[in-house]
C-alpha atoms as a PDB file:
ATOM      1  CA  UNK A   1      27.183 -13.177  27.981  1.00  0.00           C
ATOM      2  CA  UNK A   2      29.162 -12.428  24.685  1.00  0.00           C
ATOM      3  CA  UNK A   3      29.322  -8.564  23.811  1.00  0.00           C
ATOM      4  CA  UNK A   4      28.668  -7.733  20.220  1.00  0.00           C
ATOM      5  CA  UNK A   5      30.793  -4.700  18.621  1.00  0.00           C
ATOM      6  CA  UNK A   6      28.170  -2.864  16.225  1.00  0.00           C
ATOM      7  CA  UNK A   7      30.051  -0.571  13.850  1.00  0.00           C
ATOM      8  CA  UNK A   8      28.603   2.779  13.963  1.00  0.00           C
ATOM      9  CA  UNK A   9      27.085   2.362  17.270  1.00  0.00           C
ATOM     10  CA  UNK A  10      27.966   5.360  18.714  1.00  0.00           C
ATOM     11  CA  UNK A  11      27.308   7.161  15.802  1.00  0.00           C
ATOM     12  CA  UNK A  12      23.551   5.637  15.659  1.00  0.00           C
ATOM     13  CA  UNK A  13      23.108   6.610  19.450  1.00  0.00           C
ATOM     14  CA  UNK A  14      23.615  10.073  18.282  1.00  0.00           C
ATOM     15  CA  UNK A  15      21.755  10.446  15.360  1.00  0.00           C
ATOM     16  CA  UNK A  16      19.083   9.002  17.126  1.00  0.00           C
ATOM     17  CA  UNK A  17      18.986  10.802  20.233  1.00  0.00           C
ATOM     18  CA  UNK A  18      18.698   7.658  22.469  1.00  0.00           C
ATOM     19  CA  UNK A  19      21.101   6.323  25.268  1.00  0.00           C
ATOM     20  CA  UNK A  20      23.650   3.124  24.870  1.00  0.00           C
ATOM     21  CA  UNK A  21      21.047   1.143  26.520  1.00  0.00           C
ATOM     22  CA  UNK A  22      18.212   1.971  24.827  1.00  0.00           C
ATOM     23  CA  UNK A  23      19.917   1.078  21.664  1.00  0.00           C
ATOM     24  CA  UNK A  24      21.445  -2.082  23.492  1.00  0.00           C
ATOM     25  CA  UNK A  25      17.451  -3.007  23.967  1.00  0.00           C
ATOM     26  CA  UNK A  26      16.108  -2.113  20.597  1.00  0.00           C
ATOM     27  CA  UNK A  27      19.659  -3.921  18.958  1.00  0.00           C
ATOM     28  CA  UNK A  28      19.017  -7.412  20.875  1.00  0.00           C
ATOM     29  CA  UNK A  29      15.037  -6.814  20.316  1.00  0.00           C
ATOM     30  CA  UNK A  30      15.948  -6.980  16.204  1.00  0.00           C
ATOM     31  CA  UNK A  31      18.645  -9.466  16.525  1.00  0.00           C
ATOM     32  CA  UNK A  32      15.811 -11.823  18.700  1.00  0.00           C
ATOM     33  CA  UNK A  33      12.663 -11.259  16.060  1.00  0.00           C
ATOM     34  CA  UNK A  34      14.847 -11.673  13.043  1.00  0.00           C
ATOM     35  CA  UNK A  35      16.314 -15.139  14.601  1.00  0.00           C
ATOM     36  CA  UNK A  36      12.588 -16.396  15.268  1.00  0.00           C
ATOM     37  CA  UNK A  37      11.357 -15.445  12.105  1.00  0.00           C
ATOM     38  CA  UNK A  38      14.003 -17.602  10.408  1.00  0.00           C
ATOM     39  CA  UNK A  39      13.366 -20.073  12.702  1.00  0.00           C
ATOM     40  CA  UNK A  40      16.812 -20.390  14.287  1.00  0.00           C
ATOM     41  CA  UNK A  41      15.686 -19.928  18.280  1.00  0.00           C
ATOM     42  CA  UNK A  42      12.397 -20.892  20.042  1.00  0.00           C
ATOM     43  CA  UNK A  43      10.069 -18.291  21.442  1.00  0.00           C
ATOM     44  CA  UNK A  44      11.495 -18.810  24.614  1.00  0.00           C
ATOM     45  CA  UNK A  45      15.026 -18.474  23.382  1.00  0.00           C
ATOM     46  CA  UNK A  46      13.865 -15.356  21.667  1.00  0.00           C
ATOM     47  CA  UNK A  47      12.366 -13.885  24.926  1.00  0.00           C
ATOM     48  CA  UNK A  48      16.029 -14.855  26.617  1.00  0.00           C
ATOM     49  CA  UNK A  49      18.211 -12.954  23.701  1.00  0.00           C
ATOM     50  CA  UNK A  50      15.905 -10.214  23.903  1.00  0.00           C
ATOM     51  CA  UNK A  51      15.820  -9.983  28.102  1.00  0.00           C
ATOM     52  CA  UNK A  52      11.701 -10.207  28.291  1.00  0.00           C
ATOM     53  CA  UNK A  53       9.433 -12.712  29.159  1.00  0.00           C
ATOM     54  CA  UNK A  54       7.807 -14.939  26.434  1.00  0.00           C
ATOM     55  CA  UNK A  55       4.820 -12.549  27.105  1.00  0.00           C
ATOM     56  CA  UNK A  56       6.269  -9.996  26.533  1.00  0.00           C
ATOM     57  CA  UNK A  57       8.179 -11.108  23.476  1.00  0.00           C
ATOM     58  CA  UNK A  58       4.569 -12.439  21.803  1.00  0.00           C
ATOM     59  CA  UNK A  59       3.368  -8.725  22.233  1.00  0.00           C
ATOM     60  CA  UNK A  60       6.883  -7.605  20.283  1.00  0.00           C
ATOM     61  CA  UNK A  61       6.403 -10.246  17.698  1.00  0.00           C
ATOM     62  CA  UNK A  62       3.215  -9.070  16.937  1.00  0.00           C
ATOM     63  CA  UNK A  63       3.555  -5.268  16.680  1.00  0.00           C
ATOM     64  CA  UNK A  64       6.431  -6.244  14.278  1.00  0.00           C
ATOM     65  CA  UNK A  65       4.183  -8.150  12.516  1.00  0.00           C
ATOM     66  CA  UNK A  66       6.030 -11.547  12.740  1.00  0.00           C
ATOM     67  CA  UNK A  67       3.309 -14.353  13.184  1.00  0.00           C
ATOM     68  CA  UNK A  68       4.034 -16.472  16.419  1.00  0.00           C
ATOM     69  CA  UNK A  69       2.879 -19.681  15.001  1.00  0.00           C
ATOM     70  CA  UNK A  70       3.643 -20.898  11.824  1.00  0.00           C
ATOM     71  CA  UNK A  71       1.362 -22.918   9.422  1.00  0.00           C
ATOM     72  CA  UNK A  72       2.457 -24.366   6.498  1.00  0.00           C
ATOM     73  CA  UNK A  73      -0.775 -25.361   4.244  1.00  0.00           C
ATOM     74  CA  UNK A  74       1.172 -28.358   2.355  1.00  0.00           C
ATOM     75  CA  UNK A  75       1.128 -29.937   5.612  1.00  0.00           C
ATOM     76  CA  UNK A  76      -2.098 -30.104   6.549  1.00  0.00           C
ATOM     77  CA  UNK A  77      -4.836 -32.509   5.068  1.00  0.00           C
ATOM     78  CA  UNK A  78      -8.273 -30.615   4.653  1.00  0.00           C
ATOM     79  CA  UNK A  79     -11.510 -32.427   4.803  1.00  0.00           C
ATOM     80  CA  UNK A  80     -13.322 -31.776   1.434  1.00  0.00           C
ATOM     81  CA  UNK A  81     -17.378 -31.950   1.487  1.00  0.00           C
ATOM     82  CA  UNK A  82     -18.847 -32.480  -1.624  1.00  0.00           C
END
């Protein structure tokens, strides 16, 4: 696994009162929703970067308000009734 250097890390850790690995967990839980949401890993890939299960992750994605499936409307052909 490749370590990331975050500048102002320790200064965040203190400011916010947490430990190095809760901010480790909360860094790679940001860095995994952000990559989903722009579509650049797969759930599962987001679970991995993140260290929880897909389950888990879904649950995250949610309470961050990041939808798990995507729709786009322009690809989808609706049945009109007239």
């Amino acid at each position: 696994m490749h370590a990331i250097e975050v500048p102002l890390f320790d200064r965040m850790m203190l400011t916010s009162g947490r430990t190095a690995e809760e901010m480790d967990r909360e860094l790679r839980l940001l860095l995994a929703v952000k990559l989903f949401e722009l579509g650049r890993v797969s759930l599962g890939q987001a679970a991995e970067v993140a260290g929880m299960s897909r389950l888990a992750m879904i649950d995250e994605l949610g309470r961050m308000k990041v939808a798990v499936i995507n729709h786009d409307l322009d690809d989808h052909e609706f049945d009109r009734v007239d």
